[in-house]
Each structure stands twice: as C-alpha cells, then as structure tokens.
PDB file of N, CA and C in Angstrom:
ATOM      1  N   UNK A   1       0.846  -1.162   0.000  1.00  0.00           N
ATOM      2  CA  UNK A   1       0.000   0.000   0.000  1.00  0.00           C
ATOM      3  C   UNK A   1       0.898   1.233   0.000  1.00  0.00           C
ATOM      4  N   UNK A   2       0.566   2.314  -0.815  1.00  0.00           N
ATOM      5  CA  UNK A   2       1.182   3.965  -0.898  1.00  0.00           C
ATOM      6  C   UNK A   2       0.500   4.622  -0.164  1.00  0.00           C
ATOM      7  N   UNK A   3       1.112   5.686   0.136  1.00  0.00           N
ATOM      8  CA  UNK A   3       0.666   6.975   0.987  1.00  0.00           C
ATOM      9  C   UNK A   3       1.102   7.918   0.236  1.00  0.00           C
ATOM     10  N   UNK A   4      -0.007   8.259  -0.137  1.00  0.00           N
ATOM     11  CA  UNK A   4       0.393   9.816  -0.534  1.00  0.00           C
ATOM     12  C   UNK A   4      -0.225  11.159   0.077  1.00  0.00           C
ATOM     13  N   UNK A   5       0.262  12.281  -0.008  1.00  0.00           N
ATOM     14  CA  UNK A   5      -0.506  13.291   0.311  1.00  0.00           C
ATOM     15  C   UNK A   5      -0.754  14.314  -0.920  1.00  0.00           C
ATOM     16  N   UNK A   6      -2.332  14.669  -0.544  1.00  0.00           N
ATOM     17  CA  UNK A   6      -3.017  15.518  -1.652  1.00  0.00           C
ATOM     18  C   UNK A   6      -3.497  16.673  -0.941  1.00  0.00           C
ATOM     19  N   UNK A   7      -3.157  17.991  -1.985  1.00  0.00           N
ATOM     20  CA  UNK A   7      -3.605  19.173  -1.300  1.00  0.00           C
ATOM     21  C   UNK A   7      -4.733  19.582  -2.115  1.00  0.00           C
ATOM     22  N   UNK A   8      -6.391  19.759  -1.403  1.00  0.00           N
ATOM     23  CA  UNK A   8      -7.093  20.495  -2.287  1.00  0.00           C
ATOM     24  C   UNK A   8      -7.499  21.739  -1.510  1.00  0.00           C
ATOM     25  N   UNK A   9      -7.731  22.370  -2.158  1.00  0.00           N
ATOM     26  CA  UNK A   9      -8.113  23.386  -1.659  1.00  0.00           C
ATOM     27  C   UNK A   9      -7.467  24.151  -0.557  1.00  0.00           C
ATOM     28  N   UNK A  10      -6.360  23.983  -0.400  1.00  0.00           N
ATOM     29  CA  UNK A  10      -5.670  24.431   0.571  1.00  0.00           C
ATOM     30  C   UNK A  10      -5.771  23.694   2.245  1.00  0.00           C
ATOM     31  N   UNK A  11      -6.234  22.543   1.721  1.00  0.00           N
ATOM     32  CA  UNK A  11      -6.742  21.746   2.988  1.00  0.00           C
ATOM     33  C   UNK A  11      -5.392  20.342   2.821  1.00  0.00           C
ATOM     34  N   UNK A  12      -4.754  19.774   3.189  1.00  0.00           N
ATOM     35  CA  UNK A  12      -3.557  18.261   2.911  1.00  0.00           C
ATOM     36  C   UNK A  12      -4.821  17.204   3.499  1.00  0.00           C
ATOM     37  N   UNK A  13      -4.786  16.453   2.344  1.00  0.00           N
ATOM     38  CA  UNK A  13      -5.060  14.914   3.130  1.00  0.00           C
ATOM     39  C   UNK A  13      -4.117  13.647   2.570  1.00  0.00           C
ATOM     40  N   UNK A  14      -4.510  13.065   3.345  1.00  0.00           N
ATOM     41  CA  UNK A  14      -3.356  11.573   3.274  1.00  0.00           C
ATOM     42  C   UNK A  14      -4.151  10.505   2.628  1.00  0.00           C
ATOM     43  N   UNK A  15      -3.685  10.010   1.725  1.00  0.00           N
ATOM     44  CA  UNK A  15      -4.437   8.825   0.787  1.00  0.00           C
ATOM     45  C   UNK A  15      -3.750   7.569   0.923  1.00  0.00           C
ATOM     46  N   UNK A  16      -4.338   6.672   1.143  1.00  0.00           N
ATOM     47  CA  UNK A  16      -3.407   5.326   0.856  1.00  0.00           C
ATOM     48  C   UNK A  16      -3.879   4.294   0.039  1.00  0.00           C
ATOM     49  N   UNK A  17      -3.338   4.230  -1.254  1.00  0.00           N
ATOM     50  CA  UNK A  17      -3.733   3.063  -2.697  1.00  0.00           C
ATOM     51  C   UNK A  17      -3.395   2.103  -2.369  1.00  0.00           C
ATOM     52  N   UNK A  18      -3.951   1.214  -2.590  1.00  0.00           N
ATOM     53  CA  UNK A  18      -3.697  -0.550  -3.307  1.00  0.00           C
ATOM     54  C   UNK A  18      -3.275  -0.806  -4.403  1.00  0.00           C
ATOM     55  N   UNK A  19      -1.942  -1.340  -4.666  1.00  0.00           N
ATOM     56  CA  UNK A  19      -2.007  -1.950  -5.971  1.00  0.00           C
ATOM     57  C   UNK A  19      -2.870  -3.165  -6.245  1.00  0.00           C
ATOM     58  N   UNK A  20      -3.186  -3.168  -7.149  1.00  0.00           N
ATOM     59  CA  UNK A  20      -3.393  -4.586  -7.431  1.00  0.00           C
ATOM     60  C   UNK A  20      -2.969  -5.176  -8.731  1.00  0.00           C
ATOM     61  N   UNK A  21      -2.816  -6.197  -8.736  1.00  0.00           N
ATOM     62  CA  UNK A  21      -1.704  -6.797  -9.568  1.00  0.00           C
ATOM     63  C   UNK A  21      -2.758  -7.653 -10.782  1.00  0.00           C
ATOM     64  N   UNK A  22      -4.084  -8.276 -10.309  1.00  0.00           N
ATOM     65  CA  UNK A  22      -4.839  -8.666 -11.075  1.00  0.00           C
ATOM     66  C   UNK A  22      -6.030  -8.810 -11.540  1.00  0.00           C
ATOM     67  N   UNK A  23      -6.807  -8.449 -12.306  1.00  0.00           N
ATOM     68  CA  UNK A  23      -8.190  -7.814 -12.113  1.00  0.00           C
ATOM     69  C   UNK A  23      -9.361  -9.249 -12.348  1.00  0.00           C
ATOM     70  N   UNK A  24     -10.228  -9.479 -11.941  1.00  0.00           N
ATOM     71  CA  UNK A  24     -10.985 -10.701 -12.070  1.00  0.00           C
ATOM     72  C   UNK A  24     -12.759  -9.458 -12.094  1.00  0.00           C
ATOM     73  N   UNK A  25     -12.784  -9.839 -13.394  1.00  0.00           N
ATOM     74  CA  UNK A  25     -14.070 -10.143 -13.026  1.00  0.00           C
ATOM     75  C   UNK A  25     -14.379  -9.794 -14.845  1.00  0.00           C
ATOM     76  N   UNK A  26     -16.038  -8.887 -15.036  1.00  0.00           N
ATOM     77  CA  UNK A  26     -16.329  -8.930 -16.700  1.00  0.00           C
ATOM     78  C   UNK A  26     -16.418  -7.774 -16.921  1.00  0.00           C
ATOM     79  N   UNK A  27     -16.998  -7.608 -18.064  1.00  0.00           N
ATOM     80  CA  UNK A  27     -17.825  -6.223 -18.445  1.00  0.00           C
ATOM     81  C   UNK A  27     -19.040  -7.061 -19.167  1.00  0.00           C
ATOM     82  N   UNK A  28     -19.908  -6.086 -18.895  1.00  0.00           N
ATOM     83  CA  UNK A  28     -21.138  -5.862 -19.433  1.00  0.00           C
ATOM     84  C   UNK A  28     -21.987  -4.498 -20.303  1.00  0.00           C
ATOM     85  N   UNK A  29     -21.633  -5.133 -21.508  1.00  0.00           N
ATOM     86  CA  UNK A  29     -22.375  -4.010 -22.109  1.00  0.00           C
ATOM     87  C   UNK A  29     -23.860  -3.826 -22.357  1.00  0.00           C
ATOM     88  N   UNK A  30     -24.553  -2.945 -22.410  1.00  0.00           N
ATOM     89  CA  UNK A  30     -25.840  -2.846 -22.343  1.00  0.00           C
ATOM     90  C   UNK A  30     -26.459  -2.276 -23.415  1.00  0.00           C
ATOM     91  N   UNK A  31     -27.185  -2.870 -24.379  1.00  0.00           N
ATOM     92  CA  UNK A  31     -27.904  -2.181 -25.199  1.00  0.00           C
ATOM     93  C   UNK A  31     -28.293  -0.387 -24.920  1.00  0.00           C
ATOM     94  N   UNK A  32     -28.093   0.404 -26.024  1.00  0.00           N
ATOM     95  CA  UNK A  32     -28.178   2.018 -25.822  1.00  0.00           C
ATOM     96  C   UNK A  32     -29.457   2.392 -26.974  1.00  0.00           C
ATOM     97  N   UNK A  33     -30.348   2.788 -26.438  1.00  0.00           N
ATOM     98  CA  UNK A  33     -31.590   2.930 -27.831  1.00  0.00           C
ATOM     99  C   UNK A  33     -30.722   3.950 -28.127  1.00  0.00           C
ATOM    100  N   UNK A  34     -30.604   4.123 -30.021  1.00  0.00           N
ATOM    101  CA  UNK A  34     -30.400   5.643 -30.558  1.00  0.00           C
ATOM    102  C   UNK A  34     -31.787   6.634 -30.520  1.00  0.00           C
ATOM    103  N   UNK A  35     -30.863   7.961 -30.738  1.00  0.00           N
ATOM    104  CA  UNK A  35     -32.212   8.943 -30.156  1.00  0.00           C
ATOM    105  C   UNK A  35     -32.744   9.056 -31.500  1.00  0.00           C
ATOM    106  N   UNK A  36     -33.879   9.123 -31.490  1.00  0.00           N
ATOM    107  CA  UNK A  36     -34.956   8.997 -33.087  1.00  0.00           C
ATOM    108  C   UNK A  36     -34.253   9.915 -33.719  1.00  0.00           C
ATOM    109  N   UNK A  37     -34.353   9.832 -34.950  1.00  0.00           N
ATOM    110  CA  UNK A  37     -34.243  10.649 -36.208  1.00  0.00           C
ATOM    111  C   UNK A  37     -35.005  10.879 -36.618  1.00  0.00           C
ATOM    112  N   UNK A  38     -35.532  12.669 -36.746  1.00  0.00           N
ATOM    113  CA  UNK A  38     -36.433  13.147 -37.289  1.00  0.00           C
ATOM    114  C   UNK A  38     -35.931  13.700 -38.480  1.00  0.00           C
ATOM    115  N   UNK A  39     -36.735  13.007 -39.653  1.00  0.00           N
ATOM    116  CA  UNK A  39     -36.172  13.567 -41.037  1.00  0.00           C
ATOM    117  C   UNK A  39     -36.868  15.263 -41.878  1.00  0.00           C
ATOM    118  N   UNK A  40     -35.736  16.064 -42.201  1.00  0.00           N
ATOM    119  CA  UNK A  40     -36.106  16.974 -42.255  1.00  0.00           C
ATOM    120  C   UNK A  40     -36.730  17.131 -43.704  1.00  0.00           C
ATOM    121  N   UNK A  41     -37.911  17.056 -43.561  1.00  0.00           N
ATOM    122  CA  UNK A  41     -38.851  17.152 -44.317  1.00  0.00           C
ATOM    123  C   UNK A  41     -38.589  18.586 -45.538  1.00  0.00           C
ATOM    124  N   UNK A  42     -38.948  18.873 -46.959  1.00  0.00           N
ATOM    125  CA  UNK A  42     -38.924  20.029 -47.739  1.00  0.00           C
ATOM    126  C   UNK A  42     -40.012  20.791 -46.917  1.00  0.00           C
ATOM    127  N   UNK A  43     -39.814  22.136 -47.579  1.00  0.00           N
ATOM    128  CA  UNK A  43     -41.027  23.204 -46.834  1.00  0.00           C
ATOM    129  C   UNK A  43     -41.385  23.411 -48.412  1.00  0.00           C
ATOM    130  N   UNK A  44     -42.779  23.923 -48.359  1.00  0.00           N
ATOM    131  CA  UNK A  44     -43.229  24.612 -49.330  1.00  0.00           C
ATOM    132  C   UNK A  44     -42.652  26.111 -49.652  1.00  0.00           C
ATOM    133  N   UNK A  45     -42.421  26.095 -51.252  1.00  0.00           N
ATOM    134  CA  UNK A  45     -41.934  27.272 -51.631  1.00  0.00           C
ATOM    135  C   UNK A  45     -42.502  28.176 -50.701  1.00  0.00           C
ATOM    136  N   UNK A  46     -41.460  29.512 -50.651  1.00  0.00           N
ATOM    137  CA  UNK A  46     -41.895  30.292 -50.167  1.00  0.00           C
ATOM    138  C   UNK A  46     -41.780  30.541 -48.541  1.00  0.00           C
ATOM    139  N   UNK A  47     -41.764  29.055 -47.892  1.00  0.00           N
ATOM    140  CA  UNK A  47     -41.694  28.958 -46.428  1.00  0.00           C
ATOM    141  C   UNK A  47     -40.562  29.642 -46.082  1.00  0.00           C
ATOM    142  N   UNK A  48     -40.292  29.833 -44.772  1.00  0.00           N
ATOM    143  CA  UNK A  48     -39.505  30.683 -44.297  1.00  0.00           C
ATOM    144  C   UNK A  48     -39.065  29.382 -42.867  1.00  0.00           C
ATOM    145  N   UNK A  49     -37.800  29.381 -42.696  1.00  0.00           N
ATOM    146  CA  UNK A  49     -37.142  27.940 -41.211  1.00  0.00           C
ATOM    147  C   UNK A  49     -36.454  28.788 -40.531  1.00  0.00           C
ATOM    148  N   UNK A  50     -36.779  28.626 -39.185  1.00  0.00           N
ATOM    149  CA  UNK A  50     -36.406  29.122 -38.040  1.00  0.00           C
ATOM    150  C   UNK A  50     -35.424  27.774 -37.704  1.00  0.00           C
ATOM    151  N   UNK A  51     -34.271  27.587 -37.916  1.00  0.00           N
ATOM    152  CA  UNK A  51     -33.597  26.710 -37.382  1.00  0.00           C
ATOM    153  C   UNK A  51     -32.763  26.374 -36.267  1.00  0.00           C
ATOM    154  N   UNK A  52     -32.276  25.970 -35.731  1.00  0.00           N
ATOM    155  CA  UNK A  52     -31.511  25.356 -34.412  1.00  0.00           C
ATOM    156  C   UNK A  52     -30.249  26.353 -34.596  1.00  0.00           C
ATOM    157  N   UNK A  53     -29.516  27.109 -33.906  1.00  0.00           N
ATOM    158  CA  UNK A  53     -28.412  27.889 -34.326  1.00  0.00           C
ATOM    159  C   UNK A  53     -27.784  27.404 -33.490  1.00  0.00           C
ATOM    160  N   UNK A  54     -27.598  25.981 -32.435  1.00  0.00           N
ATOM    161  CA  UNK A  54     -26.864  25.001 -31.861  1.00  0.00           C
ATOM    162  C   UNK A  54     -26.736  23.808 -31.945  1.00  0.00           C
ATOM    163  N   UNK A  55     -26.420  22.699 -31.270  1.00  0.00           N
ATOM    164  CA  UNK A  55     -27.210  21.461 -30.582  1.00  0.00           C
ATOM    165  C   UNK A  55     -26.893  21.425 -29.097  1.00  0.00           C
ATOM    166  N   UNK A  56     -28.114  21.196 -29.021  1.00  0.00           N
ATOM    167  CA  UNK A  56     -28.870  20.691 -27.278  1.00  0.00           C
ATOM    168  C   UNK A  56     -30.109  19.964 -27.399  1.00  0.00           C
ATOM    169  N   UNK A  57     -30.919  21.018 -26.131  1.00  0.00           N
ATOM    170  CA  UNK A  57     -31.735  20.124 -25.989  1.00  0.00           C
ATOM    171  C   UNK A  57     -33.185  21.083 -25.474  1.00  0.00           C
ATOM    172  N   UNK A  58     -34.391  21.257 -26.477  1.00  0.00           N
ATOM    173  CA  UNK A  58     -35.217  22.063 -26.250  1.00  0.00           C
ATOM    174  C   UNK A  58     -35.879  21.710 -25.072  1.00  0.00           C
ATOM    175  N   UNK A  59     -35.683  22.872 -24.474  1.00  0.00           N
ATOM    176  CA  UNK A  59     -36.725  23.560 -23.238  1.00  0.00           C
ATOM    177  C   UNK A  59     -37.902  24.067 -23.398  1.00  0.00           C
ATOM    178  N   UNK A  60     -38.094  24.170 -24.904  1.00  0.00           N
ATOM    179  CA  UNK A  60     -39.696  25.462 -24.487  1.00  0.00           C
ATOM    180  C   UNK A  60     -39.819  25.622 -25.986  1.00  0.00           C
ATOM    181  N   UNK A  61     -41.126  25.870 -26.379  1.00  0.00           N
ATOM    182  CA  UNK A  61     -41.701  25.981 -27.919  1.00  0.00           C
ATOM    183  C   UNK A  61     -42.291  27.424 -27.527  1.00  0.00           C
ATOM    184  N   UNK A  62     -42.233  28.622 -27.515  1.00  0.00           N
ATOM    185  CA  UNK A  62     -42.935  29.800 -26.749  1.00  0.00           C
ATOM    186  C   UNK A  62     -43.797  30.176 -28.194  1.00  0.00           C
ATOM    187  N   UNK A  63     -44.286  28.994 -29.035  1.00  0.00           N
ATOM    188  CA  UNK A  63     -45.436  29.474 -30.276  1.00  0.00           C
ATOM    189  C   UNK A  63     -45.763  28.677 -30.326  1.00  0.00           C
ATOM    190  N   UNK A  64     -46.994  28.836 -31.077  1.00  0.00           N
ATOM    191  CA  UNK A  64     -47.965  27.507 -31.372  1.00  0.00           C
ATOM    192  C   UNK A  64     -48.491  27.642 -32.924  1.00  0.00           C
ATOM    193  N   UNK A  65     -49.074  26.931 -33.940  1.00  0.00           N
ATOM    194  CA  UNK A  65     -49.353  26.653 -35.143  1.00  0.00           C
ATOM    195  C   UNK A  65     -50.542  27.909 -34.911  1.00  0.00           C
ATOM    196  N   UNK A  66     -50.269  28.313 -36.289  1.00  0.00           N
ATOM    197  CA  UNK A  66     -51.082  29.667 -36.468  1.00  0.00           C
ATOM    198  C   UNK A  66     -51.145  30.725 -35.600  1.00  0.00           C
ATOM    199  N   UNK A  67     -49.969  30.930 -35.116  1.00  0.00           N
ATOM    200  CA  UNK A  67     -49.562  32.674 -34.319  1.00  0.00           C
ATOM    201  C   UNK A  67     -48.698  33.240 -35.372  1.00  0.00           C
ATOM    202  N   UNK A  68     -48.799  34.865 -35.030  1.00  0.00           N
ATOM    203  CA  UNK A  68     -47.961  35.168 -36.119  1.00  0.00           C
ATOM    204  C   UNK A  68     -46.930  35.789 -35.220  1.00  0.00           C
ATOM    205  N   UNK A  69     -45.471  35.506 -35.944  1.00  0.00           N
ATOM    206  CA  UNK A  69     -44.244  35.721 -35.056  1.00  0.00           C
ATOM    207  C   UNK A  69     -43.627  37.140 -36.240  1.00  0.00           C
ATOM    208  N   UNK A  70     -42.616  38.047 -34.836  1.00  0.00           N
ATOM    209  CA  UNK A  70     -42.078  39.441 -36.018  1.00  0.00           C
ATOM    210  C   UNK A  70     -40.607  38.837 -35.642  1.00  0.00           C
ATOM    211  N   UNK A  71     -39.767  39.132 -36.475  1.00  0.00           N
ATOM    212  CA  UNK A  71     -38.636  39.447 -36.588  1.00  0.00           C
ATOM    213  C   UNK A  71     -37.831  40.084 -35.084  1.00  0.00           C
ATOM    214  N   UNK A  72     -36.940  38.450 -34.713  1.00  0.00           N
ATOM    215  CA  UNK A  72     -36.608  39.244 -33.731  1.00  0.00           C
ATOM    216  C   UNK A  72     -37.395  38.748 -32.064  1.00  0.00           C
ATOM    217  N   UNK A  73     -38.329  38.165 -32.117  1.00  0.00           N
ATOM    218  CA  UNK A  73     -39.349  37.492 -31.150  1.00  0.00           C
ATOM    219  C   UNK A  73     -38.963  36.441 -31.099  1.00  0.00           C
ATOM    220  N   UNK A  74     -38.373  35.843 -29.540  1.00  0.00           N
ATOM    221  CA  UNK A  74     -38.112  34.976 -29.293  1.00  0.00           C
ATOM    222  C   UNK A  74     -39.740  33.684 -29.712  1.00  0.00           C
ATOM    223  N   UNK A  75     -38.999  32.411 -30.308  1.00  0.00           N
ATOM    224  CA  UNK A  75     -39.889  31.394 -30.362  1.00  0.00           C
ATOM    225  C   UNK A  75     -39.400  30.564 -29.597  1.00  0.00           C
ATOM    226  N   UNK A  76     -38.424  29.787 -29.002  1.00  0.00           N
ATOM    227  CA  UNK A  76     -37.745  29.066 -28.533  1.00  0.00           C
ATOM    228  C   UNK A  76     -36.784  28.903 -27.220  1.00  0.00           C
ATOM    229  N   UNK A  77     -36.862  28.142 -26.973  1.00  0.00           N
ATOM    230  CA  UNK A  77     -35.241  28.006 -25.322  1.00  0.00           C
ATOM    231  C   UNK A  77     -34.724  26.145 -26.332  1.00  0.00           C
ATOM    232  N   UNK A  78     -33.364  26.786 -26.141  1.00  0.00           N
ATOM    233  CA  UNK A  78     -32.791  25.737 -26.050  1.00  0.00           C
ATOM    234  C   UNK A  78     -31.139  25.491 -25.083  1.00  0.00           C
ATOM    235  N   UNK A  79     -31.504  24.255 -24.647  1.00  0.00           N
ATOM    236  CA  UNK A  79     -30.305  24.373 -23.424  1.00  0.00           C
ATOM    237  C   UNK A  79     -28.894  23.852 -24.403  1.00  0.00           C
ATOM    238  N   UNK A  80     -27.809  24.337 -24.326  1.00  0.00           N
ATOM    239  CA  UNK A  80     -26.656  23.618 -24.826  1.00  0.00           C
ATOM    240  C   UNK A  80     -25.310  24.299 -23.382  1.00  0.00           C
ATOM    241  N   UNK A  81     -24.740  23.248 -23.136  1.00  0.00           N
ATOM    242  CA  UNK A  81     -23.620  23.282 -22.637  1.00  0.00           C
ATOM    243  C   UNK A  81     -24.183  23.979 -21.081  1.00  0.00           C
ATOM    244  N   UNK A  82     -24.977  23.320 -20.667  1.00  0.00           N
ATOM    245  CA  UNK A  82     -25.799  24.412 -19.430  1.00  0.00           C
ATOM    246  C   UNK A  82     -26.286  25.495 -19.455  1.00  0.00           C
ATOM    247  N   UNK A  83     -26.428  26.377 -20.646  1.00  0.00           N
ATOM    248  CA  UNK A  83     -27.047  27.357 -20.650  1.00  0.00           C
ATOM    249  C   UNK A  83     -28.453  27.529 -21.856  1.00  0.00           C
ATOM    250  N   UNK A  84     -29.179  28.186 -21.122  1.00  0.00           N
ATOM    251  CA  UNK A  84     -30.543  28.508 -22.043  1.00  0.00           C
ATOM    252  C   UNK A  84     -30.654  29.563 -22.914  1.00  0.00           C
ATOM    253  N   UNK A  85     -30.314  28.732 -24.316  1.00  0.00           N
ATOM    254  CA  UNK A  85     -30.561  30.243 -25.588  1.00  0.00           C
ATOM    255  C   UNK A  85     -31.677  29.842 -26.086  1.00  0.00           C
ATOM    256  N   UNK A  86     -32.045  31.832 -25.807  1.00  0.00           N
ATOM    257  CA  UNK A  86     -33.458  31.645 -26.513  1.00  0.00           C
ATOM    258  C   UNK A  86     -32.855  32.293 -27.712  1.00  0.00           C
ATOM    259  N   UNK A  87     -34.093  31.211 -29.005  1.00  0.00           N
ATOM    260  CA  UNK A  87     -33.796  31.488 -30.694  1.00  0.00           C
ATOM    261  C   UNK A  87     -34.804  32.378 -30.720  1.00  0.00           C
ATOM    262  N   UNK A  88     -34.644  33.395 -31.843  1.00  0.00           N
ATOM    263  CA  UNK A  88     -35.172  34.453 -32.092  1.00  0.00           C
ATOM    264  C   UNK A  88     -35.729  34.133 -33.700  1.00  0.00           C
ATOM    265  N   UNK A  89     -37.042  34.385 -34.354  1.00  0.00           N
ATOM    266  CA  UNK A  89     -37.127  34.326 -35.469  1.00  0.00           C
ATOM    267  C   UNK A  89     -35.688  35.269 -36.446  1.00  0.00           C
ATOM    268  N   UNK A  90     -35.703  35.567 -37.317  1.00  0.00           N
ATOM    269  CA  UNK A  90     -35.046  35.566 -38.565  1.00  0.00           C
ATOM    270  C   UNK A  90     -36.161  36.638 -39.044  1.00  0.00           C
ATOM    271  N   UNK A  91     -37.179  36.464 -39.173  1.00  0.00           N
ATOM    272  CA  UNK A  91     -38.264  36.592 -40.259  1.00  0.00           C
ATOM    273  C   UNK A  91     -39.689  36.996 -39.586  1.00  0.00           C
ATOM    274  N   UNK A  92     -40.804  37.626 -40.320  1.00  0.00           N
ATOM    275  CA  UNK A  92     -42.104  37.972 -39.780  1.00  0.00           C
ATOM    276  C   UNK A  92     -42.495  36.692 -40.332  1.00  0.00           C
ATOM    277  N   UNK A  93     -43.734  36.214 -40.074  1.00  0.00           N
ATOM    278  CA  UNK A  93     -44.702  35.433 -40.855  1.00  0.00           C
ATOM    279  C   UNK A  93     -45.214  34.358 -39.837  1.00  0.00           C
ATOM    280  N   UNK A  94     -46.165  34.012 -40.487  1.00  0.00           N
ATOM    281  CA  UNK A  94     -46.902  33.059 -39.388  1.00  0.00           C
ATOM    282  C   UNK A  94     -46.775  31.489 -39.557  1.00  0.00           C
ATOM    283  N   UNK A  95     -46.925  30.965 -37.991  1.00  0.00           N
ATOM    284  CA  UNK A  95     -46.330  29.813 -37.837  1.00  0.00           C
ATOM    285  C   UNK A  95     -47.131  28.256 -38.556  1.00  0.00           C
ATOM    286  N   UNK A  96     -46.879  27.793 -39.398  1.00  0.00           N
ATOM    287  CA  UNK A  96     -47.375  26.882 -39.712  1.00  0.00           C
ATOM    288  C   UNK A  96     -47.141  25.581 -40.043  1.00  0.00           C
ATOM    289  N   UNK A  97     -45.903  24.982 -39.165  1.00  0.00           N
ATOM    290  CA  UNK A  97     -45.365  23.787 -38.450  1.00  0.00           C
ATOM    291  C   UNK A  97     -44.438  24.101 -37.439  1.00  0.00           C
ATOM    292  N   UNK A  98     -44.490  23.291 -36.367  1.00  0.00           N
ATOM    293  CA  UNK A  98     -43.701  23.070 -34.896  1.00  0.00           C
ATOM    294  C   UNK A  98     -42.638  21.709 -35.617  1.00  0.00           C
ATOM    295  N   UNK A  99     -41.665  21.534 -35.433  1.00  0.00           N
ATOM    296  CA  UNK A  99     -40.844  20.457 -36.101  1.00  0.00           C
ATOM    297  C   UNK A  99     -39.939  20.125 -34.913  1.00  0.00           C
ATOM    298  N   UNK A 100     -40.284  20.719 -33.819  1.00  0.00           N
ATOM    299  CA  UNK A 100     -39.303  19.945 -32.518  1.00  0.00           C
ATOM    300  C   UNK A 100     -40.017  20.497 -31.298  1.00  0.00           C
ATOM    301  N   UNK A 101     -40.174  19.152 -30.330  1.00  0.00           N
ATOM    302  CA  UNK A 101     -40.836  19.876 -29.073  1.00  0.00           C
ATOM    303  C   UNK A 101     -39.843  19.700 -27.913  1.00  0.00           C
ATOM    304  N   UNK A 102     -40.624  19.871 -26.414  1.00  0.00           N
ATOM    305  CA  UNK A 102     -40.283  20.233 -25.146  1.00  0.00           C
ATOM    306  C   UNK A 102     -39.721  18.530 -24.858  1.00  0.00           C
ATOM    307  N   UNK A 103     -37.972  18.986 -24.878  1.00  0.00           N
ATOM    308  CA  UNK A 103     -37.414  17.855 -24.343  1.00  0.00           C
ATOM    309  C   UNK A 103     -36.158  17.038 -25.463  1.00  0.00           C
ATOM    310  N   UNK A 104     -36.804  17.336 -26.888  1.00  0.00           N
ATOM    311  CA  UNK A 104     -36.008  16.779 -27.973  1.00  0.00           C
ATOM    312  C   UNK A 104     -34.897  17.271 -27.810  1.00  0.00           C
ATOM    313  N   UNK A 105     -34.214  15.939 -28.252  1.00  0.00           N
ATOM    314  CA  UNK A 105     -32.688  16.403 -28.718  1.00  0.00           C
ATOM    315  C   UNK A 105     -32.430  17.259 -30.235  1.00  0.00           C
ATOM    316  N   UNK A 106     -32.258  18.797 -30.297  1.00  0.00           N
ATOM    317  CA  UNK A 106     -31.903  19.179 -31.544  1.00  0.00           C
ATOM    318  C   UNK A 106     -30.570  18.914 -31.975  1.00  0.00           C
ATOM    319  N   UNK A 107     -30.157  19.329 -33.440  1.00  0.00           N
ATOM    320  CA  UNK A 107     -28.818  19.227 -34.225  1.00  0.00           C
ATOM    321  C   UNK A 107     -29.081  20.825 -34.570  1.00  0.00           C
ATOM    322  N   UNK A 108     -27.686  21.431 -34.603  1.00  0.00           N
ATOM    323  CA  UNK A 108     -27.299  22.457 -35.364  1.00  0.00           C
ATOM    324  C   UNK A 108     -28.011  22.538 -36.811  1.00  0.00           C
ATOM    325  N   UNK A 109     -28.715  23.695 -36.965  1.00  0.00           N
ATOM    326  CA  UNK A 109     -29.087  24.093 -38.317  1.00  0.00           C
ATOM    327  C   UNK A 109     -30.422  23.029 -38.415  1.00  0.00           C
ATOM    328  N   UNK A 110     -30.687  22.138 -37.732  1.00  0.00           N
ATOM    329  CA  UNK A 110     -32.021  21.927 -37.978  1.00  0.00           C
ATOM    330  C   UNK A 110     -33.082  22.341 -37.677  1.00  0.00           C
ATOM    331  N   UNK A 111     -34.263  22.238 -38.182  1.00  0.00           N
ATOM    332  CA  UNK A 111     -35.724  23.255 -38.671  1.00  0.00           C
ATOM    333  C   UNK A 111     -36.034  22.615 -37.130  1.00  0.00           C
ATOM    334  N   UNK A 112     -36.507  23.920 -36.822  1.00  0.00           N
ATOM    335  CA  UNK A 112     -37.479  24.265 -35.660  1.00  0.00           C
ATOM    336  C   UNK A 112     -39.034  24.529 -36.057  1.00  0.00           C
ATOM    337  N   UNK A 113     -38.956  25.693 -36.501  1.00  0.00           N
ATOM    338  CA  UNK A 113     -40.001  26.003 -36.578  1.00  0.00           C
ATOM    339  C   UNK A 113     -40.185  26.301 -38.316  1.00  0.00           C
ATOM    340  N   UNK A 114     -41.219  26.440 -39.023  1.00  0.00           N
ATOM    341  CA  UNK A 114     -41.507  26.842 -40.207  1.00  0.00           C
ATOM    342  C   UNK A 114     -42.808  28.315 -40.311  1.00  0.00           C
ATOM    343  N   UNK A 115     -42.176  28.981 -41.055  1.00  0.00           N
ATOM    344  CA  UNK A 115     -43.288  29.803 -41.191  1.00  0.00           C
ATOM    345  C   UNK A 115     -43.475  30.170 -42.723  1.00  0.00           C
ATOM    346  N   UNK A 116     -44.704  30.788 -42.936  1.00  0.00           N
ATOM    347  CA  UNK A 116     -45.494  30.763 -43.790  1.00  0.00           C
ATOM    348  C   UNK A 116     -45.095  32.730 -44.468  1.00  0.00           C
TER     349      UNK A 116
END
C-alpha cells in the first residue's frame, strides 16, 4: 500500500492506494436505444425555417401553429452546454409547423419552426 498526500483546496489529506496486480471479473455491455431521427422534411416554396443555431436540448416551444411571429421574437429556449438560448425568429410570418418539441434532442441548423 502507498501513501500519498493531496492538497485540495488548501486543505492536505493523506491517501493510501492498493495496488493490485490482477483484475478478475467482466464487463457488461448494455444495449443504448439511438435517439430517433427526425427527417427533415422540404417546406413549401416560399416557407420561411427558423432553425436550431446550436445542438442541445429544447426547453420550451414559446409558439404555437397559427400565431404570427415578427422578426426578432423569441420562439424558442434551447439548453446547450448548461445554458438557455433563446432562438429568435429571422423573419415575420406566421407559424405553420412546430418540427421539434419540449425535451427533444436538436442538431445544429435543424428546422425548428416553419413559417409561412
């Protein structure tokens, strides 16, 4: 067995390791579901995409199908790296698909919202 001493924080404590020389036992791996793939669908000419300007993980849809959003009006929270950015439209026009809700995992540059 070693002794060492560790300083954190301006506090010393004394540690003492084990080697060990041979390891017995397994691993177990566990099936991981992948997170769905939502395929990004064409918009109709003319549409206007409010897209993901990160990846995380949406917090909040702050519109609903058929509101009309201005330029600049937050529609969105999305959390990345611990913090909450809210997305701002791009564009006036009104909302006429939701393409990610409360909880999804987004990708960078993918469609959030669509407007008309």
């Amino acid at each position: 067995m070693k002794v060492y001493k560790v300083k954190v924080n301006g506090k010393v404590y004394e540690v003492e390791i084990e080697a060990v020389d041979e390891v017995n036992g397994s691993i177990k791996a566990e099936a991981v579901a992948a997170a769905p793939v939502r395929e990004n669908k064409p918009v109709s000419e003319g549409a206007k995409i409010v897209a993901a300007p990160i990846t995380g993980k949406v917090l909040e849809i702050k519109v609903k199908v058929g509101d009309v959003v201005k330029k600049g009006q937050t529609v969105a929270v999305i959390e990345a790296m611990k913090l909450e950015n809210e997305i701002q439209s791009a564009y006036d026009g009104k909302v006429v698909e939701i393409r990610a809700g409360k909880g999804d995992d987004i990708r960078n540059k993918e469609a959030l919202i669509v407007l008309e």
